[in-house]
Protein backbone atom coordinates (compact mmCIF):
# COMPACT_ATOMS: atom_id res chain seq x y z
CA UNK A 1 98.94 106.67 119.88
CA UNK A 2 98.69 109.52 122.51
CA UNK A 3 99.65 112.50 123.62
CA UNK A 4 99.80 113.61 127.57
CA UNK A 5 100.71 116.96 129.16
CA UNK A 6 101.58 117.33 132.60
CA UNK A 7 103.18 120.22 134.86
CA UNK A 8 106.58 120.09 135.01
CA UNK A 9 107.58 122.97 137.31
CA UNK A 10 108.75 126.02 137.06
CA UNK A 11 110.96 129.43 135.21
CA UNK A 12 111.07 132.38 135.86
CA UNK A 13 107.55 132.11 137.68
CA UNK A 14 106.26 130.80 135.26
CA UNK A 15 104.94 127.30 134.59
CA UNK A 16 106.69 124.66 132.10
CA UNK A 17 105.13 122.04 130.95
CA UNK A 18 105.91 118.54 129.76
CA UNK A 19 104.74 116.62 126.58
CA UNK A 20 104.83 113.07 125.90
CA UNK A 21 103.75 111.61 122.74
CA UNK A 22 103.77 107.58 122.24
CA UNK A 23 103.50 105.64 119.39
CA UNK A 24 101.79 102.26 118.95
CA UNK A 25 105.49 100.25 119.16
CA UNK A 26 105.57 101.72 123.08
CA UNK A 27 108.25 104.23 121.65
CA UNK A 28 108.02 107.69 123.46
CA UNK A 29 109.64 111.16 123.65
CA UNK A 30 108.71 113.76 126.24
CA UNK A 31 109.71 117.49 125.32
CA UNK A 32 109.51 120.01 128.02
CA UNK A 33 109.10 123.82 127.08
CA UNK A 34 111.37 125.39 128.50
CA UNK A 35 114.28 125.38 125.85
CA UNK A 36 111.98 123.10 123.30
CA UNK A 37 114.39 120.37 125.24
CA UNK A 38 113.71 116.72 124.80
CA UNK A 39 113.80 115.07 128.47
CA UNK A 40 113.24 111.65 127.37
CA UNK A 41 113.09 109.25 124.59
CA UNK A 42 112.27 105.43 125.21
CA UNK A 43 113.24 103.40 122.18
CA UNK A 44 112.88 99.76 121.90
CA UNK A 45 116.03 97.04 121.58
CA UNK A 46 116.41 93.96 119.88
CA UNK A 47 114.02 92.19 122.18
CA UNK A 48 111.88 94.71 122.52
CA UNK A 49 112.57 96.22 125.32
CA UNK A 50 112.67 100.27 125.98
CA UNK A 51 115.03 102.50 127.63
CA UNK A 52 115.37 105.60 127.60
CA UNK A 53 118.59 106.91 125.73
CA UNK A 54 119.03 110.42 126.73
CA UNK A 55 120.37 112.77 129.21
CA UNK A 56 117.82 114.83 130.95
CA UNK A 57 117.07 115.70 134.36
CA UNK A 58 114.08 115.07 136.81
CA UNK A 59 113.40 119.13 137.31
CA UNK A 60 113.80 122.06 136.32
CA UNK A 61 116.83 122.57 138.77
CA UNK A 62 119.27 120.90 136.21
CA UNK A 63 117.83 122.90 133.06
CA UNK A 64 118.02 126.29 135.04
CA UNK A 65 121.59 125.34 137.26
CA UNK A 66 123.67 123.19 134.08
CA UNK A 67 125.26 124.76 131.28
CA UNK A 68 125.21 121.50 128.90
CA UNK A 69 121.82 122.30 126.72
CA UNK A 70 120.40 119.04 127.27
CA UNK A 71 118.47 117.95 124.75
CA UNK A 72 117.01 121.78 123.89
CA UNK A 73 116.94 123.55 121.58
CA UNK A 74 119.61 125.93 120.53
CA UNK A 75 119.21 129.63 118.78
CA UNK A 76 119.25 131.85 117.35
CA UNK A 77 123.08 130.78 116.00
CA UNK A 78 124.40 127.18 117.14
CA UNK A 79 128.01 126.72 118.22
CA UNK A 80 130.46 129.64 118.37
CA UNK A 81 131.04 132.88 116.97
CA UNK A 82 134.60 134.38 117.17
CA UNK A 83 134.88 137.08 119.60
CA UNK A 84 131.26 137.52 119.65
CA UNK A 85 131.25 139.81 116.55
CA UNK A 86 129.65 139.91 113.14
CA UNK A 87 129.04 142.40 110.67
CA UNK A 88 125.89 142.71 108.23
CA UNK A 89 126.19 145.31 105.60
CA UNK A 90 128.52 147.07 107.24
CA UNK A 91 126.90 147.34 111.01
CA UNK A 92 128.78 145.82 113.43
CA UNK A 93 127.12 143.85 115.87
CA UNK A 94 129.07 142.65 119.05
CA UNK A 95 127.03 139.59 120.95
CA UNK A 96 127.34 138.18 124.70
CA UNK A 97 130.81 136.72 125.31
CA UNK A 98 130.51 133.21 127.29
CA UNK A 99 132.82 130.78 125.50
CA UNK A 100 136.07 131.65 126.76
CA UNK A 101 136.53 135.08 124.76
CA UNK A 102 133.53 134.05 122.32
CA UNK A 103 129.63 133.44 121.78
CA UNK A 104 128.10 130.39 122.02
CA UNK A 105 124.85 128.67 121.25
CA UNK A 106 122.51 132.05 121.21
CA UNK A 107 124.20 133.70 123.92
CA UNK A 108 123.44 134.32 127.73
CA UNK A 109 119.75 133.43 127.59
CA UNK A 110 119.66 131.64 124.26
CA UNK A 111 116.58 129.70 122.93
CA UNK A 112 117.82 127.05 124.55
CA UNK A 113 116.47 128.84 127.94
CA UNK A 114 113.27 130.45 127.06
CA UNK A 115 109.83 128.86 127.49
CA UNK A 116 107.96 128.11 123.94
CA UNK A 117 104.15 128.05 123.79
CA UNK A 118 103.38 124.62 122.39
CA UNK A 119 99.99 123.17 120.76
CA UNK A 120 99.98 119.34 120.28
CA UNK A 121 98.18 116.72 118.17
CA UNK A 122 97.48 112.94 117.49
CA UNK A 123 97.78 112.68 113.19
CA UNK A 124 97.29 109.54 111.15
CA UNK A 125 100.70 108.41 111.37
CA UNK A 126 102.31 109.70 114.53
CA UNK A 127 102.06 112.33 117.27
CA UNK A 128 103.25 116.24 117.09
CA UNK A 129 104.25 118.79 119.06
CA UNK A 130 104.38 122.20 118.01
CA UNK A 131 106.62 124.54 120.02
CA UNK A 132 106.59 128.84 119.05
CA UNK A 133 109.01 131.43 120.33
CA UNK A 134 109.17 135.25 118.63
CA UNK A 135 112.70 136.65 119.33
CA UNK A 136 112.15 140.24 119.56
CA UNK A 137 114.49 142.72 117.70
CA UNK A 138 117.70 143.30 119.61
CA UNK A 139 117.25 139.68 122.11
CA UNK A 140 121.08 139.04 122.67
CA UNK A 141 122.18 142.19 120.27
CA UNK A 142 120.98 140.48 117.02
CA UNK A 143 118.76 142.15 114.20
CA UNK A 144 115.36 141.59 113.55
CA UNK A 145 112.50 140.46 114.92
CA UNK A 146 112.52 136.60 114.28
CA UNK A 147 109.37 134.08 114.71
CA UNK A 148 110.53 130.95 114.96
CA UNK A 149 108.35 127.47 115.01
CA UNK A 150 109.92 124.14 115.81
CA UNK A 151 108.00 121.01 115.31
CA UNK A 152 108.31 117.60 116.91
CA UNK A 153 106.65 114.34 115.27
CA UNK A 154 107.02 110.84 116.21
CA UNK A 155 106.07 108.65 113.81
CA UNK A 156 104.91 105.04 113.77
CA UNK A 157 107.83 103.74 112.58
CA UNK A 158 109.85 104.94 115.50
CA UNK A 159 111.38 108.05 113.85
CA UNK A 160 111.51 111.44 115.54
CA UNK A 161 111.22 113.93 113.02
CA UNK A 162 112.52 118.19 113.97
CA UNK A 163 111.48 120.24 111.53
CA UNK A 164 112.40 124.16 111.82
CA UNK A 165 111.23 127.36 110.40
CA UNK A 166 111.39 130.68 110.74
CA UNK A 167 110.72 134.03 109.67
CA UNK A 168 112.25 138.01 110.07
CA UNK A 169 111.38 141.32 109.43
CA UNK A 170 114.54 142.27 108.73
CA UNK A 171 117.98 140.56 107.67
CA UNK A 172 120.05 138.36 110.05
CA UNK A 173 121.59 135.23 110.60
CA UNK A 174 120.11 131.38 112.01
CA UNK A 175 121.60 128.67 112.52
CA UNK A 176 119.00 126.39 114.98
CA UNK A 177 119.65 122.52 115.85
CA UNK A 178 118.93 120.33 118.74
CA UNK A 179 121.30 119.47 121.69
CA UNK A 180 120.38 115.90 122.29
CA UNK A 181 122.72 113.76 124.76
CA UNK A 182 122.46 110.31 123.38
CA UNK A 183 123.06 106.83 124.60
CA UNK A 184 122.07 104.41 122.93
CA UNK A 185 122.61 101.33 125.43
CA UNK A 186 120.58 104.32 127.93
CA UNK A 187 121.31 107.36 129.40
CA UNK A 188 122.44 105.41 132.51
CA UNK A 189 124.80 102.79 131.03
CA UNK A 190 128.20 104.64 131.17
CA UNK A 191 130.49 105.27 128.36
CA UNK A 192 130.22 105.24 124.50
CA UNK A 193 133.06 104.28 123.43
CA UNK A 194 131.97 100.52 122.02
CA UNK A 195 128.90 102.59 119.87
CA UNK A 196 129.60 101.75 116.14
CA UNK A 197 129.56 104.97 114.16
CA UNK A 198 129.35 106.06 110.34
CA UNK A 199 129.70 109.95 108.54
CA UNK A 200 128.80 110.84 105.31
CA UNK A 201 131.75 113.24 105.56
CA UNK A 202 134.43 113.42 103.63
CA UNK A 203 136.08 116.82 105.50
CA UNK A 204 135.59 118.97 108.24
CA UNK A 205 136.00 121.77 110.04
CA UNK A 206 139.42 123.26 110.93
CA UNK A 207 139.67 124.98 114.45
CA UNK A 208 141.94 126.67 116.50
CA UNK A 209 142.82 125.71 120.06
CA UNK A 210 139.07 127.67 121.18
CA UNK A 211 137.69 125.40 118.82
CA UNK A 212 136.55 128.49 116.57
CA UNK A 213 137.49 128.19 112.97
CA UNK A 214 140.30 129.09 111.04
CA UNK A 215 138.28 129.08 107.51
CA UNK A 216 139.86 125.94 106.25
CA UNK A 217 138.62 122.46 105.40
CA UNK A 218 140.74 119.18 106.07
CA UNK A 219 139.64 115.91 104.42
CA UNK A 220 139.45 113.33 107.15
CA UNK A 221 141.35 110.56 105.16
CA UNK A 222 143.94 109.22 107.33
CA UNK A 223 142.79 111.39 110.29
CA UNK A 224 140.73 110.12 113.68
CA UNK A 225 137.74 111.93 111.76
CA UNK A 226 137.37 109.21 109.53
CA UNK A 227 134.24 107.68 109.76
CA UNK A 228 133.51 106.74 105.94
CA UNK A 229 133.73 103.10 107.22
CA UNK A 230 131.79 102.39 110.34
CA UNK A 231 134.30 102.26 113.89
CA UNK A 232 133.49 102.66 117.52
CA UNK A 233 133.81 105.59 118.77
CA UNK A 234 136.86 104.84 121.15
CA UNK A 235 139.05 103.44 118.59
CA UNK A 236 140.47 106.10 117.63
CA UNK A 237 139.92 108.38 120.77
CA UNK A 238 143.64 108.46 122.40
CA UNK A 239 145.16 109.07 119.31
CA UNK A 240 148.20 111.95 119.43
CA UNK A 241 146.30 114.27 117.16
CA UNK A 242 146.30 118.18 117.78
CA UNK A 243 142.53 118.52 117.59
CA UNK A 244 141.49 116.02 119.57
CA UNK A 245 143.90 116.96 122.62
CA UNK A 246 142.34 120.32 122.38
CA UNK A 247 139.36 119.45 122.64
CA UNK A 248 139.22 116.51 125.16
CA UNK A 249 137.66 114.38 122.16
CA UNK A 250 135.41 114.92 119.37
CA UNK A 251 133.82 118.21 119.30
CA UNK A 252 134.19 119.09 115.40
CA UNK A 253 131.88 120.10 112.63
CA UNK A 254 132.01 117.14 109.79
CA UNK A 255 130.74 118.42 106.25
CA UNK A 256 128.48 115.71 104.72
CA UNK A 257 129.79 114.44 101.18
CA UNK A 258 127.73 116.65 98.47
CA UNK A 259 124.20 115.48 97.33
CA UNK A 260 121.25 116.42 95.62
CA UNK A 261 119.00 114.93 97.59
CA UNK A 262 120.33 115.60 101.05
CA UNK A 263 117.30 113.40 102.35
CA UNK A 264 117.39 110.06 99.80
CA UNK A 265 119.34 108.34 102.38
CA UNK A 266 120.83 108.72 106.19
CA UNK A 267 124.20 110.99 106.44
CA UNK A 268 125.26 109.69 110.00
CA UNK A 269 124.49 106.25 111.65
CA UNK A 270 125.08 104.62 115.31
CA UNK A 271 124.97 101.21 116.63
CA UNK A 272 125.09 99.96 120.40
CA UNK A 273 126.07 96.04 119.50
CA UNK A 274 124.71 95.28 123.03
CA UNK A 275 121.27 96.47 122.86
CA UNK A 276 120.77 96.28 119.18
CA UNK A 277 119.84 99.24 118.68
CA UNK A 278 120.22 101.48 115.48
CA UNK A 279 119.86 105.29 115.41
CA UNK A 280 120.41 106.73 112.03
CA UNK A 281 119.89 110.55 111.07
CA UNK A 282 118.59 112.27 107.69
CA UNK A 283 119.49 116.17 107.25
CA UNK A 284 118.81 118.79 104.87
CA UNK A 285 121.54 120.80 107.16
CA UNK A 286 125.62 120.49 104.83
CA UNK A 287 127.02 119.53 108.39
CA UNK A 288 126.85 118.53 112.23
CA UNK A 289 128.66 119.00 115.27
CA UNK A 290 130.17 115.30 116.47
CA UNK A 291 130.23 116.04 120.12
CA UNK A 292 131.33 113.21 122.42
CA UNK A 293 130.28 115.24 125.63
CA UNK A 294 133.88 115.49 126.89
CA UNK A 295 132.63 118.63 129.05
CA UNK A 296 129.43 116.75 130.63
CA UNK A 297 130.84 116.49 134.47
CA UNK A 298 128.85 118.87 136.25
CA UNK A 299 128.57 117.30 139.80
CA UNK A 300 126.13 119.31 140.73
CA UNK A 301 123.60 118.79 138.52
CA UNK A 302 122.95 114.85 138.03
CA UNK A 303 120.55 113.47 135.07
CA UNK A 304 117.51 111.56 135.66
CA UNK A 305 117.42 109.06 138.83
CA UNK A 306 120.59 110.86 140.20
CA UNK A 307 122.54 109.30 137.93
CA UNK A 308 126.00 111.48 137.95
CA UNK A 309 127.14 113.02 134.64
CA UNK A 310 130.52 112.29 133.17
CA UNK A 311 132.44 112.80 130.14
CA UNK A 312 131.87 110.27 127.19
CA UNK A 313 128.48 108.92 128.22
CA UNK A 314 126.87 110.10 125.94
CA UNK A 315 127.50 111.61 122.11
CA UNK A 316 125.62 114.57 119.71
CA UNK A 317 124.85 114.69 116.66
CA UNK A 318 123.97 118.33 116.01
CA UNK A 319 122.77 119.18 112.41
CA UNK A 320 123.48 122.33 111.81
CA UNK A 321 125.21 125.27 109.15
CA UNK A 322 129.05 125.91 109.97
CA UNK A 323 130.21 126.96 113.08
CA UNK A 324 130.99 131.17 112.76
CA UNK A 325 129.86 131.02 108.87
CA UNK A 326 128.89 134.71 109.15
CA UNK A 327 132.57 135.24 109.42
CA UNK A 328 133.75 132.89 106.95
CA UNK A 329 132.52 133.89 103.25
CA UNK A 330 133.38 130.08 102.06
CA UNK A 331 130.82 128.87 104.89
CA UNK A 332 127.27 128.09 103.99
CA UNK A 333 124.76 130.91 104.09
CA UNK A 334 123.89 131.69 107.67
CA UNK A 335 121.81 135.04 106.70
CA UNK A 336 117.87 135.43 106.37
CA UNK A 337 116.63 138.21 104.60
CA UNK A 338 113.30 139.83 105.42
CA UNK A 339 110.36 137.99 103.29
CA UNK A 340 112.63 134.89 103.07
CA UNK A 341 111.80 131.53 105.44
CA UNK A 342 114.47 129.62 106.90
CA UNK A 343 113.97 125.70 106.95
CA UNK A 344 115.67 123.04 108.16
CA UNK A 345 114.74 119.44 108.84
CA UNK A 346 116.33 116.18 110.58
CA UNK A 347 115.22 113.14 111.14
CA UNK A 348 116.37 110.23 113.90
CA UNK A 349 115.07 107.31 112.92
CA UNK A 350 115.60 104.48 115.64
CA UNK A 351 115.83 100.79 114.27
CA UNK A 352 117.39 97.48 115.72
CA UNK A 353 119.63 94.87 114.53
């Protein structure tokens, strides 16, 4: 096991640097700082071979010049909040609008775009990166100042584990996950439609036609959100169903099926029959954002080898709290008080069969 840094450009003026931590099986992620964002992960396949299975880019060009959040992290709130306004105890706060008329994923320069100071180390059973960012007071119009700390571990038994936390000195609301592009035959191998999936959801998220929420919850029995029994991802794609055509595909929040142990067993699984490989994901997070990247065709920014981006390539699985909860009293808790600690964890955990 091993950890390397190397220069990976620059923001801003100032440097960014990339980490890559490999494991004794030849698995690998590299994690750049700007935006925490994770610009590769090489994962073995049936036969042992790696590939990389994740949309990144060679530079910093594409991180600065795209607008997908590849692989980075996202903060201080993930996904969108309606009209770019929220109220805590009666103050009104009114946040950058750049989702059609709403905010999304932390605003014009969210976490996703700042650089994190990182410290790294090799532990008994895997590698970890540590990545820091303190949001001062006011950064995008929210409250408080918040002191966030993200780590990454790769374990020997070819899991990558995200663990969040953070802290405020005075109330506001969080809501962090990762932005991952996934692929699971690699980045480079075209469309996802044949990958096997399975949801530990038994409802989700009801949205209007700018994908923000109404407040309601629809079971997915019967629905193309139904993946209590594992399907590819394309079966039910072209179906003549409202909230797919408004979206171009999936792009909902799916509410796990309740548990008391959120972490006893995986909530979401995918399969790529072709290379064998297995990618399934523990949460402590209620919910994630199914994302089948039906927005990814930026021309001018292409991933990794110039490979050119284009819609359903690639998939996310975002864990996460609701989309606009602060708005939405039934939602899960999105506020952190002062004194408080938020925490979150997920786990990939890459496997073949």
């Amino acid at each position: 096991m091993n950890v390397e840094k190397r220069p990976f450009g620059k923001a801003y003026g100032n440097a960014v640097d990339m980490y890559t931590m490999t494991v004794d099986s030849g698995a690998s992620v590299s994690i750049i700082t700007f935006g925490g964002a994770i610009n590769k992960l090489l994962v073995p396949d049936r036969e042992g071979k790696l590939a990389d299975i994740v949309c990144g880019y060679d530079d910093m060009s594409g991180y600065l010049g795209s607008d997908g959040y590849q692989g980075a992290l996202i903060g201080r709130v993930a996904n969108r909040i309606a009209n770019g306004k929220f109220s805590l105890d009666g103050v009104e706060y009114d946040l950058y609008i750049n989702n059609n008329k709403n905010h999304l994923h932390g605003g014009k320069v969210g976490f996703s775009h700042k650089i994190w100071d990182a410290e790294a180390r090799v532990e008994e059973d895997g590698c970890v990166l540590d990545l820091y960012y303190t949001s001062p007071d006011g950064e995008e119009n929210y409250p408080g100042t918040l002191k966030v700390k993200v780590s990454y571990k790769l374990s020997q038994d070819n899991a990558l584990h995200i663990t969040y936390r953070a802290e405020t000195d005075k109330k506001t609301i969080i809501n962090l996950t990762n932005h991952a592009y996934f692929n699971l035959g690699g980045y480079a191998s075209g469309k996802i439609f044949d990958h096997e999936l399975w949801l530990d959801a038994d409802t989700f998220v009801v949205t209007d036609d700018e994908l923000i929420p109404t407040g309601e919850f629809a079971s997915v029995e019967g629905t193309a959100f139904d993946f209590r029994e594992p399907k590819t991802i394309g079966r039910d794609f072209d179906l003549s169903y409202r909230p797919l055509e408004v979206a171009g595909g999936y792009d909902h929040c799916i509410n796990f099926v309740k548990r008391e142990q959120p972490m006893s067993a995986p909530r979401m699984r995918a399969y790529d029959e072709k290379s064998g490989r297995v990618m399934e994901v523990y949460t402590t997070e209620p919910c994630a954002q199914f994302y089948s990247a039906n927005f990814m065709k930026n021309p001018n920014y292409p991933f990794k080898g110039g490979y050119p981006q284009a819609a359903q390539n690639a998939f996310c699985l975002e864990t996460q709290r609701m989309p606009d909860s602060v708005n939405h009293p039934n939602f899960t808790d999105c506020t952190l008080n002062a004194g408080e600690v938020y925490e979150s964890t997920t786990i990939y955990k890459f496997l073949t069969k």
